[in-house]
PDB file of N, CA and C in Angstrom:
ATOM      1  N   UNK A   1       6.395  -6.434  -2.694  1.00  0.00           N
ATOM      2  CA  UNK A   1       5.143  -5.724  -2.546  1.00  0.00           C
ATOM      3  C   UNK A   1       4.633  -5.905  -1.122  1.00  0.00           C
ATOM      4  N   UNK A   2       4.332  -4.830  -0.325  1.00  0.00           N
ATOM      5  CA  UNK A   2       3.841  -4.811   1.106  1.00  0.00           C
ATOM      6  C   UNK A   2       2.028  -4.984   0.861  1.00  0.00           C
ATOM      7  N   UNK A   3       1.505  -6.080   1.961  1.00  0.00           N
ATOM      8  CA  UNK A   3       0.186  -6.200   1.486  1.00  0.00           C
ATOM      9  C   UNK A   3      -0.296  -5.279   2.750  1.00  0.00           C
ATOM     10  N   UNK A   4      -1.325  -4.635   2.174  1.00  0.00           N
ATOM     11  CA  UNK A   4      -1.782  -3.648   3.052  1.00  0.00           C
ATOM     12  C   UNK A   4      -3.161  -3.971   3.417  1.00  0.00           C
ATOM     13  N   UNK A   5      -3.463  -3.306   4.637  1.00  0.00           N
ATOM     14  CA  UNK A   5      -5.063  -3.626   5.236  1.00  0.00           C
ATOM     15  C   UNK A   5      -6.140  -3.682   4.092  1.00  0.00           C
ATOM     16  N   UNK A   6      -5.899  -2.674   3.246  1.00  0.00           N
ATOM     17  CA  UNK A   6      -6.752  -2.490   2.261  1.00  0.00           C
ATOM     18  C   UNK A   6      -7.116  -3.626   1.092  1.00  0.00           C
ATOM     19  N   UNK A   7      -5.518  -4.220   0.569  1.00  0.00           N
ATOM     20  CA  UNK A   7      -5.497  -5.159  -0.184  1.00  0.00           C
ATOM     21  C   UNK A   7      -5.658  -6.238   0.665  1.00  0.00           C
ATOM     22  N   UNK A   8      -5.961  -6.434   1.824  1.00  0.00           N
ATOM     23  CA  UNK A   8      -6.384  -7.662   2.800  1.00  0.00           C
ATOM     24  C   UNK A   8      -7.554  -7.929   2.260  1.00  0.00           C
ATOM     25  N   UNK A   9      -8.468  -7.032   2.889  1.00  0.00           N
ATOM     26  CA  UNK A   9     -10.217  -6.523   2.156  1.00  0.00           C
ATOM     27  C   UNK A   9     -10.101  -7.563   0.802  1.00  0.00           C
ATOM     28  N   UNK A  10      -9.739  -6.572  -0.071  1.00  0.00           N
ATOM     29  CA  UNK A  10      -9.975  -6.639  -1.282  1.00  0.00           C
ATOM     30  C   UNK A  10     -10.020  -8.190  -1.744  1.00  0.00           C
ATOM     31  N   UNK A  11      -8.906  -8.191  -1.584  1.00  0.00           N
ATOM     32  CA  UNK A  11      -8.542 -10.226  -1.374  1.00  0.00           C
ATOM     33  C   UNK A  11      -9.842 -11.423  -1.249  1.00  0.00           C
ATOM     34  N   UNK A  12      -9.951 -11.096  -0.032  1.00  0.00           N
ATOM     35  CA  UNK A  12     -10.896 -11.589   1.009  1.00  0.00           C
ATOM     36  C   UNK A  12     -11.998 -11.677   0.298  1.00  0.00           C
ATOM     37  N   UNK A  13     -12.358 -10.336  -0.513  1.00  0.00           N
ATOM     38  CA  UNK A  13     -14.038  -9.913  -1.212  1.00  0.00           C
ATOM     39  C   UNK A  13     -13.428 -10.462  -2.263  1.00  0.00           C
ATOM     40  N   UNK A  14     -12.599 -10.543  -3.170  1.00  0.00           N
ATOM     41  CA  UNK A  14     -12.663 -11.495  -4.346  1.00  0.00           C
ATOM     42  C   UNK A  14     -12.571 -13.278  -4.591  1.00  0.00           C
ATOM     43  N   UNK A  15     -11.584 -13.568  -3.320  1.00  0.00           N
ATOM     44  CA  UNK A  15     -11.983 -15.068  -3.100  1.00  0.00           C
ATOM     45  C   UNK A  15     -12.434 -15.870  -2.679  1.00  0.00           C
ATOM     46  N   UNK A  16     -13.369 -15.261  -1.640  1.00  0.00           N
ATOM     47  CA  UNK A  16     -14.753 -15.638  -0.639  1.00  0.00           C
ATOM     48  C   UNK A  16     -15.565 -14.760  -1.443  1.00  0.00           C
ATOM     49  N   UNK A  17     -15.882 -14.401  -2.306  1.00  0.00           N
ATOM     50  CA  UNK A  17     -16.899 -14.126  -2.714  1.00  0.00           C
ATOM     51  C   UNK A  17     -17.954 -13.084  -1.803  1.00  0.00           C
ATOM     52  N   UNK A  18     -17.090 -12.713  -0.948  1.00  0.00           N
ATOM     53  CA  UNK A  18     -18.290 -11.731   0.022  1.00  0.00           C
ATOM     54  C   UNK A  18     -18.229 -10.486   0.085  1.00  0.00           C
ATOM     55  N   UNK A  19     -19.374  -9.883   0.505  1.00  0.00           N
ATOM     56  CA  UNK A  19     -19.233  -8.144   0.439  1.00  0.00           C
ATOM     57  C   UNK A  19     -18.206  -7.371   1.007  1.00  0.00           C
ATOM     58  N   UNK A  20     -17.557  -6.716   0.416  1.00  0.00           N
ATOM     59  CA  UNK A  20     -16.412  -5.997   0.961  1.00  0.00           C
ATOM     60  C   UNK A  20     -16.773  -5.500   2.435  1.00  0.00           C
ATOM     61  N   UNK A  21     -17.880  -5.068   2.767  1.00  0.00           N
ATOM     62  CA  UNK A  21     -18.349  -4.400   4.011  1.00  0.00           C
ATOM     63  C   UNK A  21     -18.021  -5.508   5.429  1.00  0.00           C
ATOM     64  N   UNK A  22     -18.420  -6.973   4.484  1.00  0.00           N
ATOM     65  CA  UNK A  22     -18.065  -8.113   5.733  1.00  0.00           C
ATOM     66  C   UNK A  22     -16.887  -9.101   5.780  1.00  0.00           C
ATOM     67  N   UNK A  23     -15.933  -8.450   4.380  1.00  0.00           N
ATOM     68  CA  UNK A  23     -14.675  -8.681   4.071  1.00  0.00           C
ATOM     69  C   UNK A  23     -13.718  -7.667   5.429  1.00  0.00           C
ATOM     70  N   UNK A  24     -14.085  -6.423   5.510  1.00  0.00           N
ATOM     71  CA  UNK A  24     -13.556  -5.207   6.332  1.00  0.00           C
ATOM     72  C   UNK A  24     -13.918  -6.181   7.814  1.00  0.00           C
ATOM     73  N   UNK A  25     -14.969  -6.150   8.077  1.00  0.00           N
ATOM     74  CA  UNK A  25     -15.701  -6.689   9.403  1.00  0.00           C
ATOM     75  C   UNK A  25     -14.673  -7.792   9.863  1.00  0.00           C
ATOM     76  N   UNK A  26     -14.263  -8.518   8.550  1.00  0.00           N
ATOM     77  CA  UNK A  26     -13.699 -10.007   9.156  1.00  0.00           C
ATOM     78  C   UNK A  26     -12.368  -9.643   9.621  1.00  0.00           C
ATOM     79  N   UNK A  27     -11.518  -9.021   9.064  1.00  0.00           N
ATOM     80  CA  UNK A  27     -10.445  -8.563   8.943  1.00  0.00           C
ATOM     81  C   UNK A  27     -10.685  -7.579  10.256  1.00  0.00           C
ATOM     82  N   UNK A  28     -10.942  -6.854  10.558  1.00  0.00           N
ATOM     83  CA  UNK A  28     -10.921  -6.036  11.421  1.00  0.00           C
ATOM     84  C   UNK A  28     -11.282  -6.588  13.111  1.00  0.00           C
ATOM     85  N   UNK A  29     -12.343  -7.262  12.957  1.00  0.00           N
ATOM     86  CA  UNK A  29     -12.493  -8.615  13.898  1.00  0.00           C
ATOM     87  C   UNK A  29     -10.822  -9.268  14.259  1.00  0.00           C
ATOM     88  N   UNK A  30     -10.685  -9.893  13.533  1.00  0.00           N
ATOM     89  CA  UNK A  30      -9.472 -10.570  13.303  1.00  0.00           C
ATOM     90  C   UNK A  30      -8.156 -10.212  14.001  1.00  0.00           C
ATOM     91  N   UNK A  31      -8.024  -8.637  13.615  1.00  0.00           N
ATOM     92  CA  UNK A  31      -7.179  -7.670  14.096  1.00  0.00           C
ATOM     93  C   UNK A  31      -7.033  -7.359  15.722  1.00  0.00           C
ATOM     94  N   UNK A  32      -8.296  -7.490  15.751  1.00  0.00           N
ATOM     95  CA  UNK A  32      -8.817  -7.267  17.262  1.00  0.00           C
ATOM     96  C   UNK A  32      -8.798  -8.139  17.832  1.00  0.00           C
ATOM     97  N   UNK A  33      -8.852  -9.200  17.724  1.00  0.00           N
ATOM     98  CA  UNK A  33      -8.767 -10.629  18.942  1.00  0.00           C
ATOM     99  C   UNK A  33      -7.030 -10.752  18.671  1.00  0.00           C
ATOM    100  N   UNK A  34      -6.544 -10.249  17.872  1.00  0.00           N
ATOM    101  CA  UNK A  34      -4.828 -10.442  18.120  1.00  0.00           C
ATOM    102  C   UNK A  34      -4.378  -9.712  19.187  1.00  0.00           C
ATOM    103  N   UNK A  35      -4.505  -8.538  18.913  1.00  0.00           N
ATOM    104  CA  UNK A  35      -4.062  -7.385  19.869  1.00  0.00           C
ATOM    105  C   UNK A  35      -4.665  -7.273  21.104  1.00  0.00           C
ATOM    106  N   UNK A  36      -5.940  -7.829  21.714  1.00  0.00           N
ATOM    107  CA  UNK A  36      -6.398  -8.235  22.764  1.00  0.00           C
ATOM    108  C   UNK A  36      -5.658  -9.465  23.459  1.00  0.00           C
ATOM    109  N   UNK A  37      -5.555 -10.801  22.203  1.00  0.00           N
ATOM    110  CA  UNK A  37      -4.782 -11.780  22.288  1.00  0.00           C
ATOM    111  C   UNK A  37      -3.348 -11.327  23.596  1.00  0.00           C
ATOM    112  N   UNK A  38      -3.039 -11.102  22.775  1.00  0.00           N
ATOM    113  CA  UNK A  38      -1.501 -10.231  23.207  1.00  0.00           C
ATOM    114  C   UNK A  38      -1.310  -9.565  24.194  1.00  0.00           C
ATOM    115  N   UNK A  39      -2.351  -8.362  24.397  1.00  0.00           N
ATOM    116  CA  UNK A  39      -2.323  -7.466  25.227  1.00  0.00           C
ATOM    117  C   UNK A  39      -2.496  -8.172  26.492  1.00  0.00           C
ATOM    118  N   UNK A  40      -2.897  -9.341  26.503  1.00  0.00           N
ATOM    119  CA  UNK A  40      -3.625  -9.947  27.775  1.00  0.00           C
ATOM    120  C   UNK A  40      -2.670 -11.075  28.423  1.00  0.00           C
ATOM    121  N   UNK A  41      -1.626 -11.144  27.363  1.00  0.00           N
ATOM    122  CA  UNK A  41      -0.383 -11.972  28.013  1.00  0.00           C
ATOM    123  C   UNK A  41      -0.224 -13.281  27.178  1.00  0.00           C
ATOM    124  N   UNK A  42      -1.151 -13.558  26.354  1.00  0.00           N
ATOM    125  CA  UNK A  42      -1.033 -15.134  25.649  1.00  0.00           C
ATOM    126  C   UNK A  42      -0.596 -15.087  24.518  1.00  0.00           C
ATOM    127  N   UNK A  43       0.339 -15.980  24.034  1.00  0.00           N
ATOM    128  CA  UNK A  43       0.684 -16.462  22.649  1.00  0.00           C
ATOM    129  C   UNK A  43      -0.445 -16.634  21.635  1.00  0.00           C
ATOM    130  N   UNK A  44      -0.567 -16.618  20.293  1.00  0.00           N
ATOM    131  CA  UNK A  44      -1.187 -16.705  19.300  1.00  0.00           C
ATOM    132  C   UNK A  44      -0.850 -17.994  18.378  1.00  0.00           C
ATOM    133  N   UNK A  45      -1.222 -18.904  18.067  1.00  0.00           N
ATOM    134  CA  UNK A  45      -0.604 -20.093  17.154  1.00  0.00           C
ATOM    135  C   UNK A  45      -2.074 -20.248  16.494  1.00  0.00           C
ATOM    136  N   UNK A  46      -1.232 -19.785  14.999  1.00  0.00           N
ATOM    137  CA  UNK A  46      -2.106 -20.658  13.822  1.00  0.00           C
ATOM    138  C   UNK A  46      -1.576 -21.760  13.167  1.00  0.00           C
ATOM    139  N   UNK A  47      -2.194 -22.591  13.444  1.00  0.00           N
ATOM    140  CA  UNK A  47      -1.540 -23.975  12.460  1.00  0.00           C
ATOM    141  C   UNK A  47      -1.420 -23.456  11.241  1.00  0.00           C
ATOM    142  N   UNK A  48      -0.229 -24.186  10.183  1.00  0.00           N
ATOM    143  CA  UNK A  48      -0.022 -23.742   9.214  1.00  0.00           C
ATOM    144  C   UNK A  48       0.663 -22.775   9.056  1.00  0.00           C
ATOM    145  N   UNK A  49       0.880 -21.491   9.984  1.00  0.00           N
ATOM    146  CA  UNK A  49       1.236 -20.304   9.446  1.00  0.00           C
ATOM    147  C   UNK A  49       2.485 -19.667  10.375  1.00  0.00           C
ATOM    148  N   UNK A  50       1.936 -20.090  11.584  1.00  0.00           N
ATOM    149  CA  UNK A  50       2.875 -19.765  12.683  1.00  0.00           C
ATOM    150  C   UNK A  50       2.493 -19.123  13.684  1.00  0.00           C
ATOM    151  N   UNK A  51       3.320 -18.548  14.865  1.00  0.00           N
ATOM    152  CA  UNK A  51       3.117 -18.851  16.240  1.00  0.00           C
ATOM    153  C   UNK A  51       3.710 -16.810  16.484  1.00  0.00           C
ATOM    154  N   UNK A  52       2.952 -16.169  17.000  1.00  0.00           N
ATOM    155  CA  UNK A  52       3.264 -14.740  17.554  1.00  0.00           C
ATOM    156  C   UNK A  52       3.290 -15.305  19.247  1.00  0.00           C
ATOM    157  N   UNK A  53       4.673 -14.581  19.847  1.00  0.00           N
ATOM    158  CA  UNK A  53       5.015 -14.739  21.230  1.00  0.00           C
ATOM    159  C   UNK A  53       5.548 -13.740  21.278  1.00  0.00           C
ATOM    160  N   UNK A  54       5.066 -13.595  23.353  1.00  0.00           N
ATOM    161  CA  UNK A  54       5.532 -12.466  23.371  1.00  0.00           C
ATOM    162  C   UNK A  54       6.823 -12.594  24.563  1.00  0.00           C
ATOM    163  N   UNK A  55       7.753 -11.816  24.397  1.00  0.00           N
ATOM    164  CA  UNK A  55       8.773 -12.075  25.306  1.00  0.00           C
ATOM    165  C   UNK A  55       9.345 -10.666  25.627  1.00  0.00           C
ATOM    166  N   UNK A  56       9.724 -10.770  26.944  1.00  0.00           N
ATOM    167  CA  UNK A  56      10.067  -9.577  27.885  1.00  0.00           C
ATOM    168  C   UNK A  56      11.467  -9.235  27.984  1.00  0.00           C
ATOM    169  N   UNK A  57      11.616  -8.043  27.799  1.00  0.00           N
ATOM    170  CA  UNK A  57      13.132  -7.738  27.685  1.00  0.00           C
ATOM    171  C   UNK A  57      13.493  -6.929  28.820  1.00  0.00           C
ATOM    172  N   UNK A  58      14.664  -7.723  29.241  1.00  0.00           N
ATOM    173  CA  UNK A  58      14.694  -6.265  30.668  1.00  0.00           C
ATOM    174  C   UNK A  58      15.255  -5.146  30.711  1.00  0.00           C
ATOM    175  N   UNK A  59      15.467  -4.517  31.846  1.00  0.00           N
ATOM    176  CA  UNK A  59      16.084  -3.488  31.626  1.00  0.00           C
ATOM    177  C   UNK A  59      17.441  -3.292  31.024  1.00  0.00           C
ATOM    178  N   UNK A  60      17.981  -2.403  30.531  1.00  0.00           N
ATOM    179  CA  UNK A  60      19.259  -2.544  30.261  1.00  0.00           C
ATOM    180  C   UNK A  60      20.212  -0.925  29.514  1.00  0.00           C
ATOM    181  N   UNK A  61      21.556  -1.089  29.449  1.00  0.00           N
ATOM    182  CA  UNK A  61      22.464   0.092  29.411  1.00  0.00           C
ATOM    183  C   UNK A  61      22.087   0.698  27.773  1.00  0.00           C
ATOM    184  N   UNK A  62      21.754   1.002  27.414  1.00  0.00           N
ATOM    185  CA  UNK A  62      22.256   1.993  25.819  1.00  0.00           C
ATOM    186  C   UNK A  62      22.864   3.222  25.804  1.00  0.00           C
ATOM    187  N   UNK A  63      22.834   3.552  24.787  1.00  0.00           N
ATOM    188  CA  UNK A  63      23.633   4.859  24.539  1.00  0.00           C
ATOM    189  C   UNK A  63      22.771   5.505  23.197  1.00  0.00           C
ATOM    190  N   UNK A  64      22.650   6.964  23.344  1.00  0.00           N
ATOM    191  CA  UNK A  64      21.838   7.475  22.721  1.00  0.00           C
ATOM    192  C   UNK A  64      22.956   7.563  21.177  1.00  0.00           C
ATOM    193  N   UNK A  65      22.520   7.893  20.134  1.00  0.00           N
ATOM    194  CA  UNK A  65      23.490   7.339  18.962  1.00  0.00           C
ATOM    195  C   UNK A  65      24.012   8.836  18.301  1.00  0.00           C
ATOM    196  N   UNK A  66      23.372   9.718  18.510  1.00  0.00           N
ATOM    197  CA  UNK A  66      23.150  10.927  18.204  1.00  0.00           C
ATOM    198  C   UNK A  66      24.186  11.664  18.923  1.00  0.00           C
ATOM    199  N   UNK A  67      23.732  12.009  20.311  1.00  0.00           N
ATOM    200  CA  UNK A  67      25.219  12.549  21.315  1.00  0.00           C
ATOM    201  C   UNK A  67      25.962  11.251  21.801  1.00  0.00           C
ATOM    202  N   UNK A  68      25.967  10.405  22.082  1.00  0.00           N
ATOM    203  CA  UNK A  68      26.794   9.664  22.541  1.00  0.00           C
ATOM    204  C   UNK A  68      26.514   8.973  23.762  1.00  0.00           C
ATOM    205  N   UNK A  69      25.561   9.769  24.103  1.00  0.00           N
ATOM    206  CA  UNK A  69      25.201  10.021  26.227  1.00  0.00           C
ATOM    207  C   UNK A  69      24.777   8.493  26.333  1.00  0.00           C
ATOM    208  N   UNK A  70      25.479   8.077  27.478  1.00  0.00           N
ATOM    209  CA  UNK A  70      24.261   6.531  27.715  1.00  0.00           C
ATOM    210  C   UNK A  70      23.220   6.861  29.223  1.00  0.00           C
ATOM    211  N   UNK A  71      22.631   5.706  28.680  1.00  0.00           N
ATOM    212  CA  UNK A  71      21.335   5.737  29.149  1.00  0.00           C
ATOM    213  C   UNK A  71      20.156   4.770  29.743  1.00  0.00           C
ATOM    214  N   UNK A  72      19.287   4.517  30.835  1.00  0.00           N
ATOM    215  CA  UNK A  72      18.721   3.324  30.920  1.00  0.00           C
ATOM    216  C   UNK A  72      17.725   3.006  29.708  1.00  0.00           C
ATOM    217  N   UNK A  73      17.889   1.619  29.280  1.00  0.00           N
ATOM    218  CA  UNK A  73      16.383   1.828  28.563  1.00  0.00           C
ATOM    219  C   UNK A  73      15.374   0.818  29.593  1.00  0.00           C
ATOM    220  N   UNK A  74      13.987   1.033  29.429  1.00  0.00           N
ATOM    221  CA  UNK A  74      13.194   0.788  30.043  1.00  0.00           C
ATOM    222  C   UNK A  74      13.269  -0.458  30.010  1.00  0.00           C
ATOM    223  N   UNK A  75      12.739  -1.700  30.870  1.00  0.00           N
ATOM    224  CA  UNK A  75      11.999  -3.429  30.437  1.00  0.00           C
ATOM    225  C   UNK A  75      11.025  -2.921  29.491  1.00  0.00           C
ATOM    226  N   UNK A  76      10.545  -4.091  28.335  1.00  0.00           N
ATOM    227  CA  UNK A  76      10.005  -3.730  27.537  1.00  0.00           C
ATOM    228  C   UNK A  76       8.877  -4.962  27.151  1.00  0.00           C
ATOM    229  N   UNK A  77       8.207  -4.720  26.644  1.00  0.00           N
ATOM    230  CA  UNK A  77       7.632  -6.338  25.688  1.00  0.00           C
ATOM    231  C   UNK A  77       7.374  -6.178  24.344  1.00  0.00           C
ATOM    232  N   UNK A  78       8.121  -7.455  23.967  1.00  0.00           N
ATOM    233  CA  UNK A  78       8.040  -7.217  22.376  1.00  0.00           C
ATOM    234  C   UNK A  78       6.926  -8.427  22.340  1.00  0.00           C
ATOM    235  N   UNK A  79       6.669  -8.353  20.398  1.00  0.00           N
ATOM    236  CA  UNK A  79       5.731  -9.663  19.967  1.00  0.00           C
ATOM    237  C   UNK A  79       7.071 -10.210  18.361  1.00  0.00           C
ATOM    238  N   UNK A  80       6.920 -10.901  19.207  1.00  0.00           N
ATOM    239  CA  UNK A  80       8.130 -12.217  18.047  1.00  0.00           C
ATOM    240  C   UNK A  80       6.993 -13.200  17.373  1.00  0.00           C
ATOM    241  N   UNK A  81       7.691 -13.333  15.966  1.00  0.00           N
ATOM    242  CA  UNK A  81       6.757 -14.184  14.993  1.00  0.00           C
ATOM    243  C   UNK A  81       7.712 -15.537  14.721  1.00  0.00           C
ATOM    244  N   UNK A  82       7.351 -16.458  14.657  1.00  0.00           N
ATOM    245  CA  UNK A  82       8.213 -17.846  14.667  1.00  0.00           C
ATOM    246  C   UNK A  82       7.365 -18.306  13.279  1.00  0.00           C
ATOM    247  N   UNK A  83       7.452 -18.559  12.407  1.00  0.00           N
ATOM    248  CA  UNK A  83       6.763 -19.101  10.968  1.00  0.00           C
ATOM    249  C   UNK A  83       6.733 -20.730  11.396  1.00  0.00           C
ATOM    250  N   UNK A  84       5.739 -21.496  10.947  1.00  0.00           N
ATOM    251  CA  UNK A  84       5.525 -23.153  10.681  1.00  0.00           C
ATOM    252  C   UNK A  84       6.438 -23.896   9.986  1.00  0.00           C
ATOM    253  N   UNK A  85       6.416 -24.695  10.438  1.00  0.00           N
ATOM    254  CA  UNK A  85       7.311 -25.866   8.785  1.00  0.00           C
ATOM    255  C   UNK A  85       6.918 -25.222   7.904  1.00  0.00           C
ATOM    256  N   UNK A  86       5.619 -26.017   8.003  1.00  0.00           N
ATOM    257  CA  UNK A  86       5.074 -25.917   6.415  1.00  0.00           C
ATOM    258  C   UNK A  86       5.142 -24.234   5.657  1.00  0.00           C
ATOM    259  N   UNK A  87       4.852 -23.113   6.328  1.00  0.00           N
ATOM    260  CA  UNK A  87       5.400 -21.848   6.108  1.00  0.00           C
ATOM    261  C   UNK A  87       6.448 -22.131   5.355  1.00  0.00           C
ATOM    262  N   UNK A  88       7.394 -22.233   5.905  1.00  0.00           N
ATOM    263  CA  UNK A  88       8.843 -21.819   5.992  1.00  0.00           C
ATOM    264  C   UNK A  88       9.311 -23.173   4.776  1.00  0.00           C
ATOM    265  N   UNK A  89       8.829 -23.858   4.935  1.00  0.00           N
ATOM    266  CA  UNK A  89       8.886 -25.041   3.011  1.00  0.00           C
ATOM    267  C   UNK A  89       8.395 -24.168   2.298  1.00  0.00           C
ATOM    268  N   UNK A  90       7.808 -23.836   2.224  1.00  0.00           N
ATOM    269  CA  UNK A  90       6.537 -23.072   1.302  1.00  0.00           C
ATOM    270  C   UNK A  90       7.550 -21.811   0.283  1.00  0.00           C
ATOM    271  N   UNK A  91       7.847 -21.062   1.616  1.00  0.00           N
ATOM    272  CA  UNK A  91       8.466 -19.778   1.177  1.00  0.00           C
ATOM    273  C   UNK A  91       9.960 -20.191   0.831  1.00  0.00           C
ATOM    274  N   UNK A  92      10.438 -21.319   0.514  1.00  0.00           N
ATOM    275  CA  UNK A  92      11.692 -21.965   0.141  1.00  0.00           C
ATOM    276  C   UNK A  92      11.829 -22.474  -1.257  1.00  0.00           C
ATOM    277  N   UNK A  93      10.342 -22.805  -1.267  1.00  0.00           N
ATOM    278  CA  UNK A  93       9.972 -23.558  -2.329  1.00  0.00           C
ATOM    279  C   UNK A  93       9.867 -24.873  -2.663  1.00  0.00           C
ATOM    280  N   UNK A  94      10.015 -25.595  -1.465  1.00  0.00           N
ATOM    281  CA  UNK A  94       9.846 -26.788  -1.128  1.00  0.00           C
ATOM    282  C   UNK A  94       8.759 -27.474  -0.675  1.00  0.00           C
ATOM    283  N   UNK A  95       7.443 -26.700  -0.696  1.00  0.00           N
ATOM    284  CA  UNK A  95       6.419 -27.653  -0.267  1.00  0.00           C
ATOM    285  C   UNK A  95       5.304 -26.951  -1.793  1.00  0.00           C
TER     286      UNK A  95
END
């Protein structure tokens, strides 16, 4: 099951007990200091949960898959997710 923005909300307003309106707010807040986070060049680490980094890929040869043709692809930046111990016990079934 994919959890969606919506069922984020929902979540949030049933186990904090708070109004969906400041369930949305928190979540959306939230959303926004990541992608600012990021956009601005810095790593993200939540204890417990894990660590978003971002790392730069350079330029390099491909080939289009369709005709065959190769091609430059651009340097790029991705965002990589690294999970915690305790995460990664968790989802094993070990903690």
């Amino acid at each position: 099951m994919t959890i969606t923005k919506t069922s984020l909300i929902d979540s949030i307003c049933n186990t904090a007990n708070l109004p969906k309106q400041e369930s949305s707010s928190a979540v959306e807040s939230l959303l926004e200091i990541v992608k600012q986070t990021l956009a601005s060049g810095e790593d993200i680490l939540i204890s417990g949960f894990g660590k978003f980094c971002l790392k730069d890929k350079r330029q390099r040869r491909g080939r289009n898959p369709q005709t065959g043709d190769v091609m430059m692809m651009d340097a790029r930046r991705i965002v990589t997710f690294k999970c915690s111990n305790l995460m990664r016990d968790k989802i094993n079934g070990k903690g």
